[in-house]
N, C-alpha and C. Protein backbone atom coordinates (compact mmCIF):
# COMPACT_ATOMS: atom_id res chain seq x y z
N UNK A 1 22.60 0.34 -0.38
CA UNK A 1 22.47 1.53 -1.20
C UNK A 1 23.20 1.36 -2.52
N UNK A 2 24.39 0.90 -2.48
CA UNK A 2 25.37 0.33 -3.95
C UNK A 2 24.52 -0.43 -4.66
N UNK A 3 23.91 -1.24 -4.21
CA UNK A 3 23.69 -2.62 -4.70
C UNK A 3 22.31 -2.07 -5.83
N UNK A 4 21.60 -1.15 -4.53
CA UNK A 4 20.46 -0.37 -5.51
C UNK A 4 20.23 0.55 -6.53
N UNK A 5 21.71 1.16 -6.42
CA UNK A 5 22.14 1.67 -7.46
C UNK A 5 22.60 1.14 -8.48
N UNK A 6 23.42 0.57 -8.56
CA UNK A 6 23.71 -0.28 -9.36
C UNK A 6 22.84 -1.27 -10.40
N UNK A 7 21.67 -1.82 -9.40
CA UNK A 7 20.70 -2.11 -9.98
C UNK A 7 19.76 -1.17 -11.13
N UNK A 8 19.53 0.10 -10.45
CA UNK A 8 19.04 1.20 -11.38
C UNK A 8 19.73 1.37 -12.84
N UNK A 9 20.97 1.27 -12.69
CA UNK A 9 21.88 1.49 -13.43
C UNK A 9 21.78 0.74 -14.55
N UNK A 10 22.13 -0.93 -14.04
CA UNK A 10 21.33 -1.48 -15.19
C UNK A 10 20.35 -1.60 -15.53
N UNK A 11 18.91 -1.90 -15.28
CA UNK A 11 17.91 -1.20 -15.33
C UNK A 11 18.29 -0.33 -16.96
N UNK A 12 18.74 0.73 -16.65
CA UNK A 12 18.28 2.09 -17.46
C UNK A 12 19.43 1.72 -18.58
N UNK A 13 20.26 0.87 -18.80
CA UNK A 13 21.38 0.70 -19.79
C UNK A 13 20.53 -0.27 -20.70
N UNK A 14 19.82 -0.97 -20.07
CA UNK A 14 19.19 -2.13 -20.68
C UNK A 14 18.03 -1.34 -22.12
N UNK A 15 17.10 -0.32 -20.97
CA UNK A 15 16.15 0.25 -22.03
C UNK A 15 16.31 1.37 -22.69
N UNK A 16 17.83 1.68 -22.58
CA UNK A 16 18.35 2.88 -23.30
C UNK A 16 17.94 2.98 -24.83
N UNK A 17 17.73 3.81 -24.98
CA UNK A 17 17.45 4.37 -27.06
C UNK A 17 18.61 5.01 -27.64
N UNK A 18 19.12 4.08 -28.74
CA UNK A 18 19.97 4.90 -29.66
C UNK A 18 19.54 6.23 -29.90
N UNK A 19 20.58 7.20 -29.26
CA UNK A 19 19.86 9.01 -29.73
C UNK A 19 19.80 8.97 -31.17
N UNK A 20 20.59 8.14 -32.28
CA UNK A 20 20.60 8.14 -33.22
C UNK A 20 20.09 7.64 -34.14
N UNK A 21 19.27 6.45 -33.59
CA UNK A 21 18.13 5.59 -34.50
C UNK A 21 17.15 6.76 -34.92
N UNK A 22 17.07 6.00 -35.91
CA UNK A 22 15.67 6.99 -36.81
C UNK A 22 14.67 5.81 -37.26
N UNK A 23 13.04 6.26 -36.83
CA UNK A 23 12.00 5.31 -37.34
C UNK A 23 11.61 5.84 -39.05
N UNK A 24 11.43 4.80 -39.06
CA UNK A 24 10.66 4.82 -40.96
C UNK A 24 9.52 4.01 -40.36
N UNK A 25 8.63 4.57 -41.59
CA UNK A 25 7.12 3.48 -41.84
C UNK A 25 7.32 3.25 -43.19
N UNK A 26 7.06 1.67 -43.55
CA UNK A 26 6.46 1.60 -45.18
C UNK A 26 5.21 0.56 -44.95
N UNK A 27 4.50 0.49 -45.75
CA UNK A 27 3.17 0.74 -45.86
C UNK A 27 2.92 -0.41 -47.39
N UNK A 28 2.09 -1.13 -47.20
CA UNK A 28 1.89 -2.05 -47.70
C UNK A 28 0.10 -2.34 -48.22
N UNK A 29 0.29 -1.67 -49.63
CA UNK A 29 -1.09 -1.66 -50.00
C UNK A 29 -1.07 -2.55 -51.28
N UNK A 30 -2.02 -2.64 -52.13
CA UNK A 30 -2.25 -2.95 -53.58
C UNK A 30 -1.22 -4.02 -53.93
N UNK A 31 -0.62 -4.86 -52.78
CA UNK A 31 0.34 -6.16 -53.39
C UNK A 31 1.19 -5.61 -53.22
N UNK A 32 1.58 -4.87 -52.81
CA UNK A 32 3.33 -3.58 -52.95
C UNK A 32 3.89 -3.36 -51.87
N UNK A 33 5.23 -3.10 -51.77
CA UNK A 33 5.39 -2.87 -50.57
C UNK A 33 5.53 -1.11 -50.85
N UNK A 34 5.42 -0.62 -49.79
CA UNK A 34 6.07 0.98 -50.25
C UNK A 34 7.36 1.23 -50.27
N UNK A 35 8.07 2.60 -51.01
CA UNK A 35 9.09 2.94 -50.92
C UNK A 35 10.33 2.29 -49.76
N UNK A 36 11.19 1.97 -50.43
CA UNK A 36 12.53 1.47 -49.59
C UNK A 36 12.71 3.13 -48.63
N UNK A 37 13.25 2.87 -47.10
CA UNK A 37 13.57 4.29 -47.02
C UNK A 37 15.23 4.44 -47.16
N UNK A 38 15.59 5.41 -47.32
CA UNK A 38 16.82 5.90 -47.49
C UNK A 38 18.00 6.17 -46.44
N UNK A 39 19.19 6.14 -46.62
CA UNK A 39 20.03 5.76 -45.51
C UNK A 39 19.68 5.42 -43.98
N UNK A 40 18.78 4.18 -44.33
CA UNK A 40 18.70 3.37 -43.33
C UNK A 40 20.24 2.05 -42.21
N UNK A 41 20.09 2.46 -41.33
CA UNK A 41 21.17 2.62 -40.18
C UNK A 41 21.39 1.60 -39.31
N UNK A 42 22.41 0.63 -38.89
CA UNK A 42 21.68 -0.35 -37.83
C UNK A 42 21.31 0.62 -36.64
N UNK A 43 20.52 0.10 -35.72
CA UNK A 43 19.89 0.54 -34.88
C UNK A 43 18.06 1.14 -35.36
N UNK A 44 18.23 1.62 -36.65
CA UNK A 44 16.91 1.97 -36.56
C UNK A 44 16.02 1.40 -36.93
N UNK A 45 14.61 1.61 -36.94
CA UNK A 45 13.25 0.44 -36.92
C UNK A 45 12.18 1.03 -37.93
N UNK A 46 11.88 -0.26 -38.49
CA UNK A 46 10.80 -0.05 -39.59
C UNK A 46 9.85 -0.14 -38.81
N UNK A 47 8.54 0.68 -38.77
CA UNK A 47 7.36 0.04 -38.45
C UNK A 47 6.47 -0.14 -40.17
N UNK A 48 6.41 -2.20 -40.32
CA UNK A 48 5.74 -2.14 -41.48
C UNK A 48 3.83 -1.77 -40.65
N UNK A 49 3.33 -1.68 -41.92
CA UNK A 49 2.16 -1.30 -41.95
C UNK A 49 0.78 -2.01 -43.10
N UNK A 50 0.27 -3.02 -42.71
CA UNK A 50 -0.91 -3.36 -43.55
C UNK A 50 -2.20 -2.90 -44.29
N UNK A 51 -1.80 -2.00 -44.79
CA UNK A 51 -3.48 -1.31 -45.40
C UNK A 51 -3.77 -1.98 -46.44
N UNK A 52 -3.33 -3.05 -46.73
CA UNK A 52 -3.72 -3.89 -47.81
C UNK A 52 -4.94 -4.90 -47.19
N UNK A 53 -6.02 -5.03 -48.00
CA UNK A 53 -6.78 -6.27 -47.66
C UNK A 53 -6.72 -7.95 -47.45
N UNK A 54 -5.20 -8.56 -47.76
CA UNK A 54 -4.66 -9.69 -47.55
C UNK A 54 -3.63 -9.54 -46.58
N UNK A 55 -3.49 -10.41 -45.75
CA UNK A 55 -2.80 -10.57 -44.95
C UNK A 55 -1.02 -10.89 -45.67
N UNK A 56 -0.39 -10.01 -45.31
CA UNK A 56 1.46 -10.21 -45.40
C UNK A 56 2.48 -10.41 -44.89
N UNK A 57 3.55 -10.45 -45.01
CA UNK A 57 4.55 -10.70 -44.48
C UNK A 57 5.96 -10.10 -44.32
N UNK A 58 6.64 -9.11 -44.00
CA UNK A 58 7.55 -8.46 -44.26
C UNK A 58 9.05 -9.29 -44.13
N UNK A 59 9.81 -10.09 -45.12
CA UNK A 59 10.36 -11.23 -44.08
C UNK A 59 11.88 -11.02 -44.85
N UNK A 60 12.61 -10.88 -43.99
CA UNK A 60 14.17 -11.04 -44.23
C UNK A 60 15.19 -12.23 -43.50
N UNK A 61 15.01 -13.45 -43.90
CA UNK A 61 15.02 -15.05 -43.16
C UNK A 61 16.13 -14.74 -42.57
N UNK A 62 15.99 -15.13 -41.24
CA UNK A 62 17.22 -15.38 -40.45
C UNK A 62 17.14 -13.83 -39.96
N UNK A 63 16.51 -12.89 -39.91
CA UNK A 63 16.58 -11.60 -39.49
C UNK A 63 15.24 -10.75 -38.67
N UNK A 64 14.28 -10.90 -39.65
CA UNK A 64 12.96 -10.90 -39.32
C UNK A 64 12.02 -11.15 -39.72
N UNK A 65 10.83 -11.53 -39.06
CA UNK A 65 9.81 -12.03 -39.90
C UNK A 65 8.78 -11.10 -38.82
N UNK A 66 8.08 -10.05 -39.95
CA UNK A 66 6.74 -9.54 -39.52
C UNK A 66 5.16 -9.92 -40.41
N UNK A 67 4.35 -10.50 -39.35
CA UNK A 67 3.27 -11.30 -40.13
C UNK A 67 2.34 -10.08 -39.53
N UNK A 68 1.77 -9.93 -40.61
CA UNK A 68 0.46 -8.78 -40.41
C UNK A 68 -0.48 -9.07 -41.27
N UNK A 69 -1.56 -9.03 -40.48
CA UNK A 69 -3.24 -8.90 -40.92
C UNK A 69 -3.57 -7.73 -41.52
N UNK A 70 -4.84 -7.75 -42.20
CA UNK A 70 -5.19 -6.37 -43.02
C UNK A 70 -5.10 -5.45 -41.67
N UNK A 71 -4.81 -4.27 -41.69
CA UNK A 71 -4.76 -3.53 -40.74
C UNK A 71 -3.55 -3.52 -39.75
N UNK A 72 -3.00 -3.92 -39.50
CA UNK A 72 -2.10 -4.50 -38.69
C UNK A 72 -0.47 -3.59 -38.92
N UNK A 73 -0.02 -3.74 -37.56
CA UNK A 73 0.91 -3.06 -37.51
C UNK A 73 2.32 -4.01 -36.85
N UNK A 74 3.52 -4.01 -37.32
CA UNK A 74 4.83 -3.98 -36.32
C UNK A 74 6.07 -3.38 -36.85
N UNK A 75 6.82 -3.54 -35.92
CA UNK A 75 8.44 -2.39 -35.89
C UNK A 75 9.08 -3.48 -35.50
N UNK A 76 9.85 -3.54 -36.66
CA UNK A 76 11.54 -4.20 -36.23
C UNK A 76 12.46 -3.45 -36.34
N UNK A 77 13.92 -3.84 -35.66
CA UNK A 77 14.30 -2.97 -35.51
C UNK A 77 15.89 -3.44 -36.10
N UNK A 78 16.72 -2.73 -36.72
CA UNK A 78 17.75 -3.11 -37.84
C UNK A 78 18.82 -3.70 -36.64
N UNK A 79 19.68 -4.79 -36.88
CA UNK A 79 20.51 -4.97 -35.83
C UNK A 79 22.16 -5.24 -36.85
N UNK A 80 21.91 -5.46 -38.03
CA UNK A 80 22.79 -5.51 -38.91
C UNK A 80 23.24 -5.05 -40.34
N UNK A 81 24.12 -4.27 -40.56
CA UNK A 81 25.13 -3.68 -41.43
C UNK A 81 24.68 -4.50 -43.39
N UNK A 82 24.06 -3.98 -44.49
CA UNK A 82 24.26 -4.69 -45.59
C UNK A 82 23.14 -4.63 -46.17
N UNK A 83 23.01 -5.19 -47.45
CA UNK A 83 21.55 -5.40 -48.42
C UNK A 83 20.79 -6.44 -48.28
N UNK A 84 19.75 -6.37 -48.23
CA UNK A 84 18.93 -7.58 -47.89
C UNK A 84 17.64 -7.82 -48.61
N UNK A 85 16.72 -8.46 -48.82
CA UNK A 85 15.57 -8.63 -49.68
C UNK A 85 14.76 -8.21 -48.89
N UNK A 86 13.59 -7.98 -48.36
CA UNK A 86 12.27 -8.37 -47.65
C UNK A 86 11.42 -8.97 -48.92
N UNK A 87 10.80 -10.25 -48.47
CA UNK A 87 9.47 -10.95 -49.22
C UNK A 87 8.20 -10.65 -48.47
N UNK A 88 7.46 -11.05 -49.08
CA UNK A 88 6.14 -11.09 -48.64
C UNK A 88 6.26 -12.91 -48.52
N UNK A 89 6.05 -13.71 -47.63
CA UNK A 89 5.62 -15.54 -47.51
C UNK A 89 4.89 -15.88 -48.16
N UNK A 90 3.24 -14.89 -48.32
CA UNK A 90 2.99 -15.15 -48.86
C UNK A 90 2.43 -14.67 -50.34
N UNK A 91 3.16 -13.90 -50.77
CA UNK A 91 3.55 -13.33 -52.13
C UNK A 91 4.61 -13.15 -52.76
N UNK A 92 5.27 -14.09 -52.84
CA UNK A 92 6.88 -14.44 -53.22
C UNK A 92 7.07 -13.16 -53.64
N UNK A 93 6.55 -12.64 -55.33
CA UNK A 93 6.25 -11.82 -56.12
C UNK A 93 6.81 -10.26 -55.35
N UNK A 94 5.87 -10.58 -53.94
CA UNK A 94 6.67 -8.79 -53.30
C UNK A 94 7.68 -8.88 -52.83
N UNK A 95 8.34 -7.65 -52.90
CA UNK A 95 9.91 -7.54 -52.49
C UNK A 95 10.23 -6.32 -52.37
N UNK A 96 11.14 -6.29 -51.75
CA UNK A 96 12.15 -4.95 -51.42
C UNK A 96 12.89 -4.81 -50.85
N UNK A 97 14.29 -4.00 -51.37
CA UNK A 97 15.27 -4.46 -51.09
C UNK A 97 15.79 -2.80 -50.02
N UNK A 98 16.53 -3.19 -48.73
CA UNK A 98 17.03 -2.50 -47.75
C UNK A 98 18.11 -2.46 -47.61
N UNK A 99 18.92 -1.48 -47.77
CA UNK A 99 20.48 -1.30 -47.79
C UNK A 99 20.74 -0.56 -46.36
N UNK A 100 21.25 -1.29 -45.18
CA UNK A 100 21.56 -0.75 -44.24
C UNK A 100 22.78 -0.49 -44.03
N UNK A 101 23.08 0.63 -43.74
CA UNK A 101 24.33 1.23 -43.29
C UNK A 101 24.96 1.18 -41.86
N UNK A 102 26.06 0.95 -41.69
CA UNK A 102 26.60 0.96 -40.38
C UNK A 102 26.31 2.24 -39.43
N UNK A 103 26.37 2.26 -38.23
CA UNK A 103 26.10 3.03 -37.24
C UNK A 103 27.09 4.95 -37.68
């Protein structure tokens, strides 16, 4: 009975959600990325978004790299404190810059 509890226990610590993360979307059309969002937090998650007709890249090296097709969707999720670039791989040219704040 311990053992199964315990198990539960972790279990549910593992897929726990910051009550305090907050999602953003930015959105990636016309070569651009969209708006930076604003007091962005570790813990919380971008979902980028492709409505552009070329395929992109949302990429902060050594942190994350989201590759999306026209249409295409993913969420990363902030794990560290500071300013950072995002590029496009393959549009050097796009950029944007994310200032994350500590918890």
């Amino acid at each position: 009975m311990i053992t199964k509890l315990l198990t539960l226990l972790l279990l549910a610590s593992t897929f726990a959600v910051d009550a305090n993360a907050a999602n953003y979307v930015v959105k990636i059309s016309n070569m651009k990325f969209g708006p930076a969002p604003v007091n962005l937090k570790v813990g919380d998650t971008i979902e980028w978004e492709n409505d552009d007709m070329f395929r992109h890249t949302a990429t902060v090296k050594g942190v994350f790299d989201a590759d999306l097709n026209p249409g295409a969707k993913q969420t990363v999720t902030l794990h560290k404190a500071g300013i950072v670039s995002a590029i496009c791989r393959y549009h050097p040219n796009m950029t944007l810059k994310l200032s994350v704040g500590g918890k």
